[in-house]
Protein backbone atom coordinates (compact mmCIF):
# COMPACT_ATOMS: atom_id res chain seq x y z
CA UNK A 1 48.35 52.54 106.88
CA UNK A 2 45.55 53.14 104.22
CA UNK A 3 46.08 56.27 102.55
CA UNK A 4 43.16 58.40 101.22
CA UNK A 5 45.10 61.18 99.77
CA UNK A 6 48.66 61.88 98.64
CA UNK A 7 50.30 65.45 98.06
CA UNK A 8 52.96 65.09 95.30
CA UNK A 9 55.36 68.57 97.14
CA UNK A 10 57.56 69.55 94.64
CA UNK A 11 59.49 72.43 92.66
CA UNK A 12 58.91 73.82 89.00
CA UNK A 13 61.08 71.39 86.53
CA UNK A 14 61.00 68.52 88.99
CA UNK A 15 59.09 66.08 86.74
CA UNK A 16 55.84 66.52 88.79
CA UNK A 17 54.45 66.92 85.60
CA UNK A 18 55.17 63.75 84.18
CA UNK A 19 54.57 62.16 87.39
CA UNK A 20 51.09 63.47 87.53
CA UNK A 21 50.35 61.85 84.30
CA UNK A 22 51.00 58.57 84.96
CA UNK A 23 49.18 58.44 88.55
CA UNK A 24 46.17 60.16 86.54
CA UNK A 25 46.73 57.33 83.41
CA UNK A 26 47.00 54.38 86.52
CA UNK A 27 43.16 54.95 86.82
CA UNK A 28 43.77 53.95 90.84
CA UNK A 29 45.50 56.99 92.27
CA UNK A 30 43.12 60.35 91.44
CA UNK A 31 44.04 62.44 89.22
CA UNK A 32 46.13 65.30 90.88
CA UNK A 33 47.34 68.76 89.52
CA UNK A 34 47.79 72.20 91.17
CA UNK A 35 44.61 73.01 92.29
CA UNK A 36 45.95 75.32 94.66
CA UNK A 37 48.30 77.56 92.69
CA UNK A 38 46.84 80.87 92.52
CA UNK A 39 47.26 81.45 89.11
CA UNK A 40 45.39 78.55 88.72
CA UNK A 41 42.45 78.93 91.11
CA UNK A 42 40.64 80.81 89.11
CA UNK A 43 40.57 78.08 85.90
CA UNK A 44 39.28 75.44 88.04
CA UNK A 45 36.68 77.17 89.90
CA UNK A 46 35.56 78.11 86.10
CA UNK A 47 35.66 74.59 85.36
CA UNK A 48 33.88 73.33 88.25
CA UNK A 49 31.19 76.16 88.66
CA UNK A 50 31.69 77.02 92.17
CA UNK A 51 31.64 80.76 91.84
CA UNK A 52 33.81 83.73 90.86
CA UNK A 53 37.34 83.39 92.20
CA UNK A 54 38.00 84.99 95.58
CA UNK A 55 40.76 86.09 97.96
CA UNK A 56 42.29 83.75 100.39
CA UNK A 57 39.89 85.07 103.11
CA UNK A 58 36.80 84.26 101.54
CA UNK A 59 35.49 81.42 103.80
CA UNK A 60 32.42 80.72 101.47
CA UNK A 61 34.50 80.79 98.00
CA UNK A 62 36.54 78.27 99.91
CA UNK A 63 34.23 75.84 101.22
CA UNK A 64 32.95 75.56 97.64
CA UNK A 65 36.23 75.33 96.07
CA UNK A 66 37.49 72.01 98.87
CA UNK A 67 34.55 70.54 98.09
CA UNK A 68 35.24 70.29 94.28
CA UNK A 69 38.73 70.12 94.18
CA UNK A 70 38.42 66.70 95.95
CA UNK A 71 35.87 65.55 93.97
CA UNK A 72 38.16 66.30 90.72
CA UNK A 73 41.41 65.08 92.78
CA UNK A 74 39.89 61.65 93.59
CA UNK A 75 38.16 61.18 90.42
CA UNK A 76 35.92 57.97 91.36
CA UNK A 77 39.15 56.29 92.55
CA UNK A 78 38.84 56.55 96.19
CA UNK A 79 41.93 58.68 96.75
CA UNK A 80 42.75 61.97 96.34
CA UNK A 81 46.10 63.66 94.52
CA UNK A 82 47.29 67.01 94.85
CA UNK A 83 50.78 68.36 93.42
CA UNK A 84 51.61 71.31 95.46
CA UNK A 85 54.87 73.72 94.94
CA UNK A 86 56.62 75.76 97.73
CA UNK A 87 55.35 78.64 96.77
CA UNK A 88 51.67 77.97 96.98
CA UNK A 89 52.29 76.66 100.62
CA UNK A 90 51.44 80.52 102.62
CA UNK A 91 48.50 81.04 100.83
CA UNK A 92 47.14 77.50 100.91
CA UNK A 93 47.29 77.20 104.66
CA UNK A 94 45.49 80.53 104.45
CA UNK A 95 42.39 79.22 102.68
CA UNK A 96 42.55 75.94 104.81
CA UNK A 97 42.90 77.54 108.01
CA UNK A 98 39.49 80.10 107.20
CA UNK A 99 37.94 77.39 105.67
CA UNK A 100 37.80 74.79 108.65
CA UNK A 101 38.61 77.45 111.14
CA UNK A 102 41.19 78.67 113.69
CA UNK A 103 44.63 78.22 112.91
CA UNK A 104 47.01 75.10 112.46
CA UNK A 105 49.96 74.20 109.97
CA UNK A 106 49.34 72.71 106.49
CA UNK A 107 49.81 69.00 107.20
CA UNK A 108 47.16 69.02 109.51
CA UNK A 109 44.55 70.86 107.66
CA UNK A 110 45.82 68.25 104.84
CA UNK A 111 45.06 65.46 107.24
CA UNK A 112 41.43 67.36 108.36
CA UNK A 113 40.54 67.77 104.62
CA UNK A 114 41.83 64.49 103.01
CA UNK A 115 41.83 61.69 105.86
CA UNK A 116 44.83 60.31 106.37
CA UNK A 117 47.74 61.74 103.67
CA UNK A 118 51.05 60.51 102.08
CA UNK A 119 53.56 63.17 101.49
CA UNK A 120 55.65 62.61 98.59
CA UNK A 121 58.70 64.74 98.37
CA UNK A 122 60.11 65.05 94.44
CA UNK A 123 63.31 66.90 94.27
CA UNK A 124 65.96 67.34 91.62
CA UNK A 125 69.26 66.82 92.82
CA UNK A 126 70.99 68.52 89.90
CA UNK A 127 70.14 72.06 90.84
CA UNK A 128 71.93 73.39 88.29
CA UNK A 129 70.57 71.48 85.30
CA UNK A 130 66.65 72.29 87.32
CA UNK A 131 67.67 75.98 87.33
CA UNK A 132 68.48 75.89 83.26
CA UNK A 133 65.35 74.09 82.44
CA UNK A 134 63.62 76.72 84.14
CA UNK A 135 65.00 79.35 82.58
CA UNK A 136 64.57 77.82 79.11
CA UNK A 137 60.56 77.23 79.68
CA UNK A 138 60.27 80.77 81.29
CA UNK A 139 62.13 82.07 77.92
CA UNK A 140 60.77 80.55 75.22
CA UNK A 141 57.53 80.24 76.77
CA UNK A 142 57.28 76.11 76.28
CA UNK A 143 57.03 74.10 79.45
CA UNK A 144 55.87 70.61 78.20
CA UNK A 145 56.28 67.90 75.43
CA UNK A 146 54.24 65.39 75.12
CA UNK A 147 56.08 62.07 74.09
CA UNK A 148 55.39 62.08 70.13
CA UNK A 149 57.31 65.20 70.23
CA UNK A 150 54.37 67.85 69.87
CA UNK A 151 53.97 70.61 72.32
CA UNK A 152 51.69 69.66 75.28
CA UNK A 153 52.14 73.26 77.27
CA UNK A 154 53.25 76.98 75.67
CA UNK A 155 52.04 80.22 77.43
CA UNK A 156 54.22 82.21 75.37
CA UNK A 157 54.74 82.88 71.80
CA UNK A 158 57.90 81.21 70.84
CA UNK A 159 61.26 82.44 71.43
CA UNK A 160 64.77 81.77 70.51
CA UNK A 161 66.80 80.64 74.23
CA UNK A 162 69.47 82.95 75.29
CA UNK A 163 71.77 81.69 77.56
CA UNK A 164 72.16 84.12 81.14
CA UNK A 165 74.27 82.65 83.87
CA UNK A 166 73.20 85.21 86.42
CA UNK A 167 69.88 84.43 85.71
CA UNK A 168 70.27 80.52 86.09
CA UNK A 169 72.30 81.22 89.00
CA UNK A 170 69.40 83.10 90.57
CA UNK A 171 67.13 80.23 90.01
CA UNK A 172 69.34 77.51 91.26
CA UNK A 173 69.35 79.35 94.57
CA UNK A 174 65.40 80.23 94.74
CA UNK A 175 65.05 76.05 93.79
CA UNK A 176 67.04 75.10 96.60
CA UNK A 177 66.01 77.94 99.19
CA UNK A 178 62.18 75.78 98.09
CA UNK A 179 63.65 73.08 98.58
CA UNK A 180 64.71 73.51 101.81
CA UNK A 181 61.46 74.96 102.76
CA UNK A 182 59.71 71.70 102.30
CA UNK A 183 62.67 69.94 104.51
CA UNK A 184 61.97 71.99 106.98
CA UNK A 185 58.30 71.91 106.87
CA UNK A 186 58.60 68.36 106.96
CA UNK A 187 60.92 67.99 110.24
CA UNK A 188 58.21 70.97 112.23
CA UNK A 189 55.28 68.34 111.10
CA UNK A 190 56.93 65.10 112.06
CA UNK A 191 56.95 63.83 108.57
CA UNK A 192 58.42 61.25 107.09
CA UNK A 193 58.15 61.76 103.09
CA UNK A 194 57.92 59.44 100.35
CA UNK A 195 61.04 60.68 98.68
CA UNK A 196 61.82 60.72 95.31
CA UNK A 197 64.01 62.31 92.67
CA UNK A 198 63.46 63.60 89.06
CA UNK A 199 66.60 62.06 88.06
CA UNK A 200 65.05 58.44 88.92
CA UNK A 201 61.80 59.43 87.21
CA UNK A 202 63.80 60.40 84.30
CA UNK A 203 65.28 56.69 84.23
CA UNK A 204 62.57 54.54 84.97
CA UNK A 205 59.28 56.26 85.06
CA UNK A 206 57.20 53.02 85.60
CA UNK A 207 59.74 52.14 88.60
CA UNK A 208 58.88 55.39 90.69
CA UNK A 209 54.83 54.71 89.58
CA UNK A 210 54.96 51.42 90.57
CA UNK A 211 56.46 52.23 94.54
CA UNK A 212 53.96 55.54 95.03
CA UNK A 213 51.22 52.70 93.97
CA UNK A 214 52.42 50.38 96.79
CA UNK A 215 52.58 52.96 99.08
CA UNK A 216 48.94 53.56 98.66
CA UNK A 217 48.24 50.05 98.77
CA UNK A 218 47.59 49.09 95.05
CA UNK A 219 49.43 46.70 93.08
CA UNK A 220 53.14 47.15 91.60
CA UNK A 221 52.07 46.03 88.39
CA UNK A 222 49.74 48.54 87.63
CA UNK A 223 52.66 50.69 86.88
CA UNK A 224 53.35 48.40 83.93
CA UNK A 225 50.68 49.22 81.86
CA UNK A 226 50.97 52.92 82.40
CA UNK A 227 53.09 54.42 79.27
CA UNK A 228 54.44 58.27 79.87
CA UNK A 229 52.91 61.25 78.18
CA UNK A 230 55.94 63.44 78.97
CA UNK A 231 59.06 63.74 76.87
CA UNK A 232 62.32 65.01 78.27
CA UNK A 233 63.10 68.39 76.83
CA UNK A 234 66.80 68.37 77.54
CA UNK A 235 68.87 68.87 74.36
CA UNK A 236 71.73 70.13 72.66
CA UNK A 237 71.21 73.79 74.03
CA UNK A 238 70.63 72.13 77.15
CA UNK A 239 74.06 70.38 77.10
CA UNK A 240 76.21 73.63 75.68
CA UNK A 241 74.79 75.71 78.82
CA UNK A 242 75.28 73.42 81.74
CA UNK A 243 78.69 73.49 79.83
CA UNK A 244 79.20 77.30 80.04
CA UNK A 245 78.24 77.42 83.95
């Protein structure tokens, strides 16, 4: 099957970051980020001039926004990338389903929208170590590294890590209780995922770019000449609290 689009469904500190990157840096597989996070909406529709940002409801803000955001997501390459997080997936099908009308579930507004669609599932099977990295970022405000070391993405002034077991514990559960939600939404669509896991990303990032590229029906050894942006930001404070859990 010929893909024209791809949704990269995923949790916070999943490596859909780094992922991202690389299908962007492939130059063959759009160029995909969260354009439907609402935190988010209202950057790109800044970005791409299509209006102040509106409520879920607002059919006309809509149209104008799914018009863009597949322009941006394709980029010239003939397919369109998305990343989408559990979270985002109420208020989504809300803008889809008063956009193109009536009411139906996600996947097939997906498949309305974007032609035909690969799901790719990326999941972190160490919960525990997901939950601590999320609780580190949310802390001290720094989310990304790029691979030289520098700091790629900070939306807080910086701040020394303190570690919380009750709060890590809390966000192991909400990370699998989002997990689950996309198993589930898979099995009520009839979907059979591309799955993936962080922990293979981790290892061999050009490995997991080169079988999303031959799902889509581009060469394997694209993924060869695609170098990651994205360092790891596990440490020694990372070590010393999965350690004390």
């Amino acid at each position: 099957m010929a893909f024209t689009a791809y949704i990269i469904c995923a949790t916070p500190r999943s490596g859909s970051t780094m992922l991202c990157d690389l299908l962007t840096a492939s130059r063959v597989a759009g160029q995909p980020h969260s354009y439907l996070r609402s935190q988010d909406i209202s950057y790109w529709a800044g970005l791409w001039g299509v209006g102040e940002p509106a409520t879920a409801a607002n059919s006309v803000f809509n149209q104008a926004y799914l018009t863009a955001m597949i322009r941006a997501g394709t980029a010239d390459t003939g397919v369109f990338g998305l990343r989408l997080m559990w979270q985002s997936v109420g208020e989504a099908t809300e803008r889809f389903n008063m956009t193109l009308g009536g009411e139906a579930d996600l996947a097939n507004r997906f498949e309305q929208a974007f032609g035909s669609t690969l799901f790719i599932h990326l999941s972190r099977r160490d919960k525990v170590a997901q939950a601590a990295s999320l609780v580190r970022a949310t802390q001290t405000g720094l989310w990304h590294m790029a691979a030289d070391g520098s700091e790629r993405e900070r939306t807080a002034p910086a701040r020394v890590p303190v570690f919380d077991a009750d709060q890590i514990t809390k966000a192991r559960d909400a990370l699998a209780t989002d997990d689950a939600g996309w198993s589930s939404f898979f099995e009520q669509c009839g979907i059979q995922p591309l799955r993936l896991t962080y922990e293979k990303l981790a290892d061999d990032p050009q490995a997991t770019l080169a079988t999303i590229l031959a799902a889509l029906g581009h060469d394997r050894a694209i993924a060869k000449t695609v170098v990651p942006q994205t360092a790891k930001m596990a440490d020694a404070t990372t070590t010393e609290w999965l350690k004390r859990i």
